[in-house]
Protein backbone atom coordinates (compact mmCIF):
# COMPACT_ATOMS: atom_id res chain seq x y z
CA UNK A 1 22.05 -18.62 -8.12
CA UNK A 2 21.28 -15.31 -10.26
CA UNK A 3 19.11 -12.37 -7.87
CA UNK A 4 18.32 -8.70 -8.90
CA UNK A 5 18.39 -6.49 -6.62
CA UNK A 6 15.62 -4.13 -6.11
CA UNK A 7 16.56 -0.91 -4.29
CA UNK A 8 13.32 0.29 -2.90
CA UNK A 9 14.02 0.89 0.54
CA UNK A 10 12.82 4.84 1.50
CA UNK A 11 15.09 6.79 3.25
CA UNK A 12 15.76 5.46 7.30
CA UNK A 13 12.58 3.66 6.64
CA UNK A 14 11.84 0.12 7.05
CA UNK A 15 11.13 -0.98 4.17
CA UNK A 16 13.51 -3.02 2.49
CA UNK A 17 14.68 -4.20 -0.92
CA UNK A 18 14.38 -7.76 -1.48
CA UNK A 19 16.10 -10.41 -3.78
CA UNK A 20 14.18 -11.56 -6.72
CA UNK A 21 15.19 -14.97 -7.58
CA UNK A 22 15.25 -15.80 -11.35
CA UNK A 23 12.31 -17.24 -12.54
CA UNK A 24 13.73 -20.65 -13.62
CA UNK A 25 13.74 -23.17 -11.35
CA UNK A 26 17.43 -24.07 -10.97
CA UNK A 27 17.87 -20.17 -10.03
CA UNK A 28 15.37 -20.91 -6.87
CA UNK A 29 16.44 -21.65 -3.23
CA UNK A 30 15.71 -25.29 -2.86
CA UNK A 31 11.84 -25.57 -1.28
CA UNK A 32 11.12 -27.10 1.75
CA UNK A 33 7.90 -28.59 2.36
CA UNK A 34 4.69 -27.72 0.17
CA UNK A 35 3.84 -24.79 -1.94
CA UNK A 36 0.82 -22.98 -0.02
CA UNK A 37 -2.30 -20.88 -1.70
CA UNK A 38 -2.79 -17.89 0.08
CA UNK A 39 -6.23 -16.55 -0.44
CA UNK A 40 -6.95 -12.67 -1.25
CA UNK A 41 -9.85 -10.67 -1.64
CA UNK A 42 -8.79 -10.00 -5.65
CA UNK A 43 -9.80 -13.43 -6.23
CA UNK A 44 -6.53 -14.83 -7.07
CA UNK A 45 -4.27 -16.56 -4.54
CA UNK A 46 -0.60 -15.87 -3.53
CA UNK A 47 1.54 -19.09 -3.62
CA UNK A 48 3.95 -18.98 -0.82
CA UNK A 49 6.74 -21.35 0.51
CA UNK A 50 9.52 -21.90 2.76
CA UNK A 51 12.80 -22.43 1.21
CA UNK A 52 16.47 -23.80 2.58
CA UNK A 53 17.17 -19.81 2.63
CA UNK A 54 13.73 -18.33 3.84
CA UNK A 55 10.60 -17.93 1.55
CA UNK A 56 9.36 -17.06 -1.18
CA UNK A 57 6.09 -15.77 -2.91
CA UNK A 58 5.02 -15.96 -5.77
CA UNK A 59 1.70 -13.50 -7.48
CA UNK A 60 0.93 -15.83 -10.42
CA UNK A 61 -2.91 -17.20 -10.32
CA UNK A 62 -1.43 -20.09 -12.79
CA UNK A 63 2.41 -20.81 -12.50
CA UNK A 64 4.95 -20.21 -10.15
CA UNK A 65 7.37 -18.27 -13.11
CA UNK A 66 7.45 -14.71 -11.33
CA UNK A 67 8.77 -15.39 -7.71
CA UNK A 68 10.20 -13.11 -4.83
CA UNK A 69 12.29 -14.62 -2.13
CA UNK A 70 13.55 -13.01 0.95
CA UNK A 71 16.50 -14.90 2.97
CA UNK A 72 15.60 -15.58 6.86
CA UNK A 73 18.41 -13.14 8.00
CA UNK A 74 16.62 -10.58 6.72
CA UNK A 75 13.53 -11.04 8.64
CA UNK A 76 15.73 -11.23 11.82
CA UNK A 77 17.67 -8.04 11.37
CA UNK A 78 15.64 -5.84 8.60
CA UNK A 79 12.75 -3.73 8.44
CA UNK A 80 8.91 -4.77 8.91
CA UNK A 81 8.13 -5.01 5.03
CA UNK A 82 9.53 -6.50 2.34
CA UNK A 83 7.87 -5.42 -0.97
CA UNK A 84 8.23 -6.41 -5.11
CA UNK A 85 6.99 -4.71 -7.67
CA UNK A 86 5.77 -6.18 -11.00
CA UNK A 87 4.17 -3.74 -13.99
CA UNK A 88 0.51 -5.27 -14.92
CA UNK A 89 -1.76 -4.37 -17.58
CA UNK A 90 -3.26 -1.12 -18.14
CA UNK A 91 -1.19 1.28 -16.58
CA UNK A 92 -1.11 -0.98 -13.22
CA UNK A 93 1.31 -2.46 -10.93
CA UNK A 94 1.02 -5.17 -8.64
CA UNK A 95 2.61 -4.67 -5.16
CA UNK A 96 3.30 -7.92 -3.22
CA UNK A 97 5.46 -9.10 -0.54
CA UNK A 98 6.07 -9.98 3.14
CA UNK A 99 4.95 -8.21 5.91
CA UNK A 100 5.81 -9.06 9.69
CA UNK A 101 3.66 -9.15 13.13
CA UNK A 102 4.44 -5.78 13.82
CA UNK A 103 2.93 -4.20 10.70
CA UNK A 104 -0.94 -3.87 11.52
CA UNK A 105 -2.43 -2.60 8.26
CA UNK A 106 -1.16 -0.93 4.67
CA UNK A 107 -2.93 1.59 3.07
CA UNK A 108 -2.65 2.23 -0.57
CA UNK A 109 -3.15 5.85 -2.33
CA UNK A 110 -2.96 5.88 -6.27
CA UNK A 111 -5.27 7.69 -9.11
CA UNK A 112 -8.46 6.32 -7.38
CA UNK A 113 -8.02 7.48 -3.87
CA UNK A 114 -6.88 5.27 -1.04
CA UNK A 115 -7.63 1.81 -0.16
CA UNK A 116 -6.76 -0.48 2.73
CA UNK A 117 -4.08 -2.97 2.01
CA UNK A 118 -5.35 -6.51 3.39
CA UNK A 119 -2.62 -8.40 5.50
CA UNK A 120 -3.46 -12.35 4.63
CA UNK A 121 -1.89 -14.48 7.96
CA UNK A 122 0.46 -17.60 6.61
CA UNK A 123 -0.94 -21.27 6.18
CA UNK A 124 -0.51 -23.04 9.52
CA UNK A 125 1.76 -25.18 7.92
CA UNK A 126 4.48 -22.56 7.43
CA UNK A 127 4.31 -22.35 11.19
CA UNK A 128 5.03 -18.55 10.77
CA UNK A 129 3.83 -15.08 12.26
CA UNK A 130 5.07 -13.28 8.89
CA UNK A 131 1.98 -12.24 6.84
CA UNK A 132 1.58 -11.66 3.37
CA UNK A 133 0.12 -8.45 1.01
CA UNK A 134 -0.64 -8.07 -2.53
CA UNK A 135 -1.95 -4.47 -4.02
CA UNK A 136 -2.95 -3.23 -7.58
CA UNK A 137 -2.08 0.32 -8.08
CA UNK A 138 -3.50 2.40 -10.45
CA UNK A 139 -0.04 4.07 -12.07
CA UNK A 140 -1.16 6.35 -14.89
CA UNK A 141 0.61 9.22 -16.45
CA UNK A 142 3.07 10.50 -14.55
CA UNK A 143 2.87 7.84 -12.04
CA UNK A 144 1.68 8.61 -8.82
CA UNK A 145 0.86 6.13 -6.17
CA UNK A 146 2.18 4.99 -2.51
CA UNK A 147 1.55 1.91 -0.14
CA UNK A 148 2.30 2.74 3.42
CA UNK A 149 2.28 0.12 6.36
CA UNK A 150 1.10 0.88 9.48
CA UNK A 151 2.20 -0.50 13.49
CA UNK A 152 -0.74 -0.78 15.90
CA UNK A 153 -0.15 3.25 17.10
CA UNK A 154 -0.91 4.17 13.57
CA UNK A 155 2.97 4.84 12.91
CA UNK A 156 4.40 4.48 9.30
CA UNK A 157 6.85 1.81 9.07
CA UNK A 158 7.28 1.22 5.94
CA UNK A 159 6.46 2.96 2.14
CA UNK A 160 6.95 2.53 -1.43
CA UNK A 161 6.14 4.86 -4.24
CA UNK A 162 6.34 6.50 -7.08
CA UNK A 163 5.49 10.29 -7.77
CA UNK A 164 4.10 11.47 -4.12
């Protein structure tokens, strides 16, 4: 199995880097069960599974080609979010990942201000309490934007960034 590793994790933060599984399918942890749609409020759906090693997610609105998979030991013992980035079009980048019970809300702040972060709960069928995120941030020249996750006291626990 080929991974990249993102380092993205912020200081003593919780955030954590994730593995990025190739995006052939013979580089994938073996799925188990269906692949779910996740709806989102940007009118494209996340597609999210369980694998033999934990899940996965993938942004696409058409194929499953870019995917982001995070082992189950990691949500045991890590932080509260895992996060991917992807560049999109324009000057944008796409901000997805895995966020669990704990985390109550994400908040991102780019070019255009800030804007709340949905949290989208898992398909009953994952039988899960992890929930997913996906975020567009306006990058521009130098990039500057953040995404911070929030508990239910309002504490950060958890950024990623670029230029702030």
């Amino acid at each position: 199995m080929i991974r990249v590793w993102l380092p993205i994790a912020v200081g003593a933060a919780s955030l954590c880097a994730a593995p990025v599984v190739g995006a052939t399918n013979t580089d994938r942890p073996p799925r188990v069960g269906p692949v779910y749609s996740v709806p989102t409020d940007q009118r494209v759906a996340l597609r999210v599974w369980r694998t033999t090693e934990g899940y996965c997610v993938s942004p696409d609105r058409v194929s499953l080609n870019r995917v982001s998979c995070v082992p189950s030991t990691w949500l045991r013992t890590a932080g509260r979010t895992f996060t991917w980035l992807s560049r999109g079009p324009g000057g944008t980048r796409l901000v997805v990942g895995i966020a669990k019970q704990r985390v109550r809300r994400g908040q991102v702040e780019d070019r255009r201000g800030t804007a709340p972060v949905p949290l989208y709960e898992a398909p009953a069928g994952l039988r899960t309490s992890l929930r997913f995120f996906r975020a567009v941030v306006r990058t521009g020249a130098p990039p500057k934007w953040r995404v911070r996750f929030y508990d239910g006291r309002d504490n950060v626990v958890g950024s990623v960034g670029q230029g702030i």
